[in-house]
N, C-alpha and C. Protein backbone atom coordinates (compact mmCIF):
# COMPACT_ATOMS: atom_id res chain seq x y z
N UNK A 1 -31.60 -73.17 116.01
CA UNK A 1 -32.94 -73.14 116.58
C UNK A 1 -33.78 -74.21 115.89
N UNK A 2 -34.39 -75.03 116.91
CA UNK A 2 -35.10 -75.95 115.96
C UNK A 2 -36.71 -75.81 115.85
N UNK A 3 -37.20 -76.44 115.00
CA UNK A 3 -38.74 -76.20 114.99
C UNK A 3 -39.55 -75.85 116.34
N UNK A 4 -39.23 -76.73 116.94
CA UNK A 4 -40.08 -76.49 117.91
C UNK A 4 -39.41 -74.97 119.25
N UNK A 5 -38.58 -74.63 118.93
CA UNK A 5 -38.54 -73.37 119.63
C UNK A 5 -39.15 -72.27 119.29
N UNK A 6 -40.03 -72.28 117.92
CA UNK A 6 -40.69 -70.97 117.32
C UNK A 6 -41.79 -71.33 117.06
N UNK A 7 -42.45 -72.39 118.05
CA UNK A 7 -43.96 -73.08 117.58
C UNK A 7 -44.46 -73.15 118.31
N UNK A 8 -46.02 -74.00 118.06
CA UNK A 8 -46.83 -74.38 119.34
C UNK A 8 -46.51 -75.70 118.78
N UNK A 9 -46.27 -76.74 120.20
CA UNK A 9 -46.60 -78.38 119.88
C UNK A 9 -47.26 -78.63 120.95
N UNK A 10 -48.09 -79.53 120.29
CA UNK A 10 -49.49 -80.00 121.40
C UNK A 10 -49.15 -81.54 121.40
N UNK A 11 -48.46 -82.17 122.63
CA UNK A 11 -48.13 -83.63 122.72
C UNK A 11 -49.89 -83.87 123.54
N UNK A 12 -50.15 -85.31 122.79
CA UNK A 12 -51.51 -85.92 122.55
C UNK A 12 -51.63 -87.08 122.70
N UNK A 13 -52.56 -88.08 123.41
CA UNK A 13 -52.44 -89.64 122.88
C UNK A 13 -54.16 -89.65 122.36
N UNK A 14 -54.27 -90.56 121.41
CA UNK A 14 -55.71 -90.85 121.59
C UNK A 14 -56.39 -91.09 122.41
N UNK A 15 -57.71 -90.72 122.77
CA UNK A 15 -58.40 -91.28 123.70
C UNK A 15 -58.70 -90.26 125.14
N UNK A 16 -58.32 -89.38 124.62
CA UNK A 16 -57.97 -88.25 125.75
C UNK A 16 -59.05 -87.17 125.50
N UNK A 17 -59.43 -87.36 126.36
CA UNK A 17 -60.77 -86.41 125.96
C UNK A 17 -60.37 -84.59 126.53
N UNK A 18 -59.33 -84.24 127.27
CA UNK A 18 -58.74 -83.22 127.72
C UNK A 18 -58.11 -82.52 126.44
N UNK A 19 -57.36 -83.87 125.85
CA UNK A 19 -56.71 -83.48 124.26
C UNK A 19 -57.98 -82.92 123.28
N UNK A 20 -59.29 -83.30 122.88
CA UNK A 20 -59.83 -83.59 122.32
C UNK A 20 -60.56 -81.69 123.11
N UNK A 21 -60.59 -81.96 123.73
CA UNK A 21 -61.51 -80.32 124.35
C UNK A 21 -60.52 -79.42 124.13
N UNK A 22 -59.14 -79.31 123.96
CA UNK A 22 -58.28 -78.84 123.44
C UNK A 22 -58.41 -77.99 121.79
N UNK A 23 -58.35 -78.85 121.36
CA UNK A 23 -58.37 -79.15 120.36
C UNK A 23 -59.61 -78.86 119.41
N UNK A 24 -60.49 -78.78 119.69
CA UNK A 24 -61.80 -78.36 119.52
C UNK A 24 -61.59 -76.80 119.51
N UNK A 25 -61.61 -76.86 120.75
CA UNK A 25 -61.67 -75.31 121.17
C UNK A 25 -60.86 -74.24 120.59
N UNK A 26 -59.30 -74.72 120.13
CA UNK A 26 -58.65 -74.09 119.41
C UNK A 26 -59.08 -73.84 117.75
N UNK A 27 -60.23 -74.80 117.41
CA UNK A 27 -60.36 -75.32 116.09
C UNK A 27 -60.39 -73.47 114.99
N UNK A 28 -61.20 -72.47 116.13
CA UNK A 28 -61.26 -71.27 115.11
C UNK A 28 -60.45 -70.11 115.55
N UNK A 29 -59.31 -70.18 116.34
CA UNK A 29 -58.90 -69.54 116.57
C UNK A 29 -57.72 -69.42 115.87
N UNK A 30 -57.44 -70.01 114.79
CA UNK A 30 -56.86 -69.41 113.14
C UNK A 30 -54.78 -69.87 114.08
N UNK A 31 -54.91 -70.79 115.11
CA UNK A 31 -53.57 -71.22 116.17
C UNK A 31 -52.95 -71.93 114.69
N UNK A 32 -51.71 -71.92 114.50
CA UNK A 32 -50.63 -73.31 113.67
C UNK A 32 -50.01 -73.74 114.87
N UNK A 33 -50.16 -74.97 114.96
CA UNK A 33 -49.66 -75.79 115.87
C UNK A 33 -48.99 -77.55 115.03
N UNK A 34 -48.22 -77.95 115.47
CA UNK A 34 -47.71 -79.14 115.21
C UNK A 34 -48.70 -80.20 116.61
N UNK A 35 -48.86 -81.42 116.21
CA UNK A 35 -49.38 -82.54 117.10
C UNK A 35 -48.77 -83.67 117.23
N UNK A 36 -48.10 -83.50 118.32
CA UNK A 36 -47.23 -85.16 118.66
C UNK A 36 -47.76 -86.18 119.64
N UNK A 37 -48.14 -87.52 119.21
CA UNK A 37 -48.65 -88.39 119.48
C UNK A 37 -47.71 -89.38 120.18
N UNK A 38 -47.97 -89.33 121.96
CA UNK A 38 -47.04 -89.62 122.53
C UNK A 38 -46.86 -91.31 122.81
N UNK A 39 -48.17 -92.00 121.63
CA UNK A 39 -48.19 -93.22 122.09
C UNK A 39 -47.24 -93.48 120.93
N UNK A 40 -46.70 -93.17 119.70
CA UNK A 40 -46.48 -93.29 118.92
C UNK A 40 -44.76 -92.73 118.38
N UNK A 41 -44.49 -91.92 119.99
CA UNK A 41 -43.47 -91.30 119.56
C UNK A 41 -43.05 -91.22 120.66
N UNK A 42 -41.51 -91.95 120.56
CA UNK A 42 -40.97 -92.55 122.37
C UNK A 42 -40.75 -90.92 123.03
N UNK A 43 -40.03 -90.15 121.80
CA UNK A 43 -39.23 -89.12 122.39
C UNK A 43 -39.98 -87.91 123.16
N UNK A 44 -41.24 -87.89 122.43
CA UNK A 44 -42.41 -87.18 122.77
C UNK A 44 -43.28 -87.21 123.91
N UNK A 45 -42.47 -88.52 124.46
CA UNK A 45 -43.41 -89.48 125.34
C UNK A 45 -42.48 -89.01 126.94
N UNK A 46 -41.54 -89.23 126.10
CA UNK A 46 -40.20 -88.69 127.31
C UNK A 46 -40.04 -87.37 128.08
N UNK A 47 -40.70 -86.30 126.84
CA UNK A 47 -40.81 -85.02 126.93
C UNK A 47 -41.27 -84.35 127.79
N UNK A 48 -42.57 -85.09 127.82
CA UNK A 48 -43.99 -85.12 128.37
C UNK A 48 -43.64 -85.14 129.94
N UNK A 49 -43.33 -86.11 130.12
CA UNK A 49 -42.67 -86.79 131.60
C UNK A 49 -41.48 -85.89 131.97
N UNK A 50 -41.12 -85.35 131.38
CA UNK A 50 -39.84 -84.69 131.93
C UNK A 50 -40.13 -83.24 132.67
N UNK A 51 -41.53 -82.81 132.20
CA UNK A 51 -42.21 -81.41 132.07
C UNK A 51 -43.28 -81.32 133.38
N UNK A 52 -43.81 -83.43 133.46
CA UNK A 52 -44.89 -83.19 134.08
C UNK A 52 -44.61 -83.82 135.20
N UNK A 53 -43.60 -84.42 135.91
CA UNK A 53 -43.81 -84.95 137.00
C UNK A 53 -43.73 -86.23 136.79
N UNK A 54 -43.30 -86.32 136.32
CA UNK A 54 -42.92 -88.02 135.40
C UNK A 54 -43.98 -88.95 134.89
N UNK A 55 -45.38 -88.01 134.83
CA UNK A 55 -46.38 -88.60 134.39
C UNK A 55 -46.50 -88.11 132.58
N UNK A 56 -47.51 -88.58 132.08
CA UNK A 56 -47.62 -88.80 130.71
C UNK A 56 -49.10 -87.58 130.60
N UNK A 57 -49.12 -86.74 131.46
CA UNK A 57 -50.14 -85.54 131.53
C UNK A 57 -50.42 -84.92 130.13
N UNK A 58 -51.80 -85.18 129.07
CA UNK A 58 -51.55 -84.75 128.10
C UNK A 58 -53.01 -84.24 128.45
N UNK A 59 -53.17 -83.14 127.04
CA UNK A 59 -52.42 -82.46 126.54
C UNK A 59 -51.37 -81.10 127.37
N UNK A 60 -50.13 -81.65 126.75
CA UNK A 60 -48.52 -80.88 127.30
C UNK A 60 -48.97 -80.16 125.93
N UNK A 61 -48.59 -78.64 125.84
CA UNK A 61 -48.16 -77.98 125.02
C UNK A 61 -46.86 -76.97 124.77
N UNK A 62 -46.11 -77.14 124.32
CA UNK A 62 -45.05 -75.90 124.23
C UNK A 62 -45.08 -74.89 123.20
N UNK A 63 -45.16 -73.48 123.72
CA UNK A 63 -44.91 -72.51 123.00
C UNK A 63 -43.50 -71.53 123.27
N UNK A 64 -43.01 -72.20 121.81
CA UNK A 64 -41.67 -71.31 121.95
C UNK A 64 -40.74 -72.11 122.89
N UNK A 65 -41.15 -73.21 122.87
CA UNK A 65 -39.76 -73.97 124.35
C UNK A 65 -40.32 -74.14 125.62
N UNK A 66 -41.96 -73.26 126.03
CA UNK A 66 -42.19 -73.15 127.04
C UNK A 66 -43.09 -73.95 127.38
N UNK A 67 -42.96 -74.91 128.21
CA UNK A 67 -44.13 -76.36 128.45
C UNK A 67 -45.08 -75.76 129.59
N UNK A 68 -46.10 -76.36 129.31
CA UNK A 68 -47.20 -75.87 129.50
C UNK A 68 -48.19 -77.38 129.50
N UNK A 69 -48.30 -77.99 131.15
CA UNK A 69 -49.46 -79.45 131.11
C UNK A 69 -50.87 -79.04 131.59
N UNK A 70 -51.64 -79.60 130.89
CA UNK A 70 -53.08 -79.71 130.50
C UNK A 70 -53.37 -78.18 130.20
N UNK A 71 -53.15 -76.92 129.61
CA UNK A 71 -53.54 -75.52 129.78
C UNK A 71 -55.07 -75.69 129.02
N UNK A 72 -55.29 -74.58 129.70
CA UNK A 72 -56.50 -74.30 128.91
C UNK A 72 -56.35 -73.32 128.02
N UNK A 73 -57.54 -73.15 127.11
CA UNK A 73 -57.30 -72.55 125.57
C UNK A 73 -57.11 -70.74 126.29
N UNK A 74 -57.33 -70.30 127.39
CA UNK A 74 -56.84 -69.15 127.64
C UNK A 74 -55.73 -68.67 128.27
N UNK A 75 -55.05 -70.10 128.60
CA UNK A 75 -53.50 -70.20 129.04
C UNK A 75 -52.85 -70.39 127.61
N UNK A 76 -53.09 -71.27 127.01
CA UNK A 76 -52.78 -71.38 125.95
C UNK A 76 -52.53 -70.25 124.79
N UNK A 77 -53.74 -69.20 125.02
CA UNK A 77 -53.28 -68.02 123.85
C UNK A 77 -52.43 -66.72 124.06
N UNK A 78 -52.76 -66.81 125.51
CA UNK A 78 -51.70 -65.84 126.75
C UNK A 78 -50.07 -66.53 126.28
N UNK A 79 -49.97 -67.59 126.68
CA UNK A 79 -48.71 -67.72 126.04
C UNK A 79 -48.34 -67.39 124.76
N UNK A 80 -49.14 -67.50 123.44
CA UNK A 80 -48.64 -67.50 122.27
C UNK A 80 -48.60 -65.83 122.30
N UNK A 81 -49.50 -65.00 123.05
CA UNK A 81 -49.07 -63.47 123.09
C UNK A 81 -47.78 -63.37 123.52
N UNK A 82 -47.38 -63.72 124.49
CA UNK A 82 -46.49 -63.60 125.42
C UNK A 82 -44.94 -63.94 124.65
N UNK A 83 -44.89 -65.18 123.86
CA UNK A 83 -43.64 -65.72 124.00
C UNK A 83 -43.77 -65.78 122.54
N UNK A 84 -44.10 -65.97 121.58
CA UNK A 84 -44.36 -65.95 119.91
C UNK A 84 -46.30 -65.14 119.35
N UNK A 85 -46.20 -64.13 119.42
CA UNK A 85 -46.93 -63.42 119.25
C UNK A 85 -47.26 -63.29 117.37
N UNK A 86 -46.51 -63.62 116.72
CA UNK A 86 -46.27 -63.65 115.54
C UNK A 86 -47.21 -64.70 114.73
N UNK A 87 -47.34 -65.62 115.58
CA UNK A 87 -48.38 -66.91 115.28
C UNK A 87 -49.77 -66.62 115.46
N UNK A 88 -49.88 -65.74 115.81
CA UNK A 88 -51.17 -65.19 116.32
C UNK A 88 -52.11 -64.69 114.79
N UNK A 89 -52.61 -65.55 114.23
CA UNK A 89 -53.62 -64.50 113.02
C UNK A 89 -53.56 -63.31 113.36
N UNK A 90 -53.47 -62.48 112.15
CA UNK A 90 -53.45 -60.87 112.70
C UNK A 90 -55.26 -61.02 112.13
């Protein structure tokens, strides 16, 4: 099992203001997440596209394996109940 099957990863490029409202919004909700920067990281970049329609749709997040393009922070915590609940601040 590798890291990212028991995590949240939030693939990101700069400049993304979708990423950035993301990201914010998660800021107090106590989330551990990893951040992959898809301008910066081919494989991440590939990922992305493979999930979204062959576009570069960020922010992609996966929880637990499960991709998830542009969610919002209440799609976003529904999943982490759902599929790794454990990440969740008690």
């Amino acid at each position: 099992m590798s890291e990212e099957d028991d995590s949240v990863v939030m693939y990101w490029r700069p400049g993304c203001a979708f990423c950035m409202n993301l990201r914010l919004s998660l800021l107090f909700s106590r989330l551990r997440y990893t951040k992959r920067n898809i301008r910066h990281d081919k494989d991440a970049a590939a990922f992305v596209r493979s999930v979204a329609d062959g576009n570069e749709t960020v922010p992609t997040v996966t929880v637990a394996g499960h991709a998830m393009v542009n969610p919002s922070k209440r799609q976003l915590l529904d999943a982490v109940r759902e599929y790794a609940p454990h990440l969740l601040a008690s």
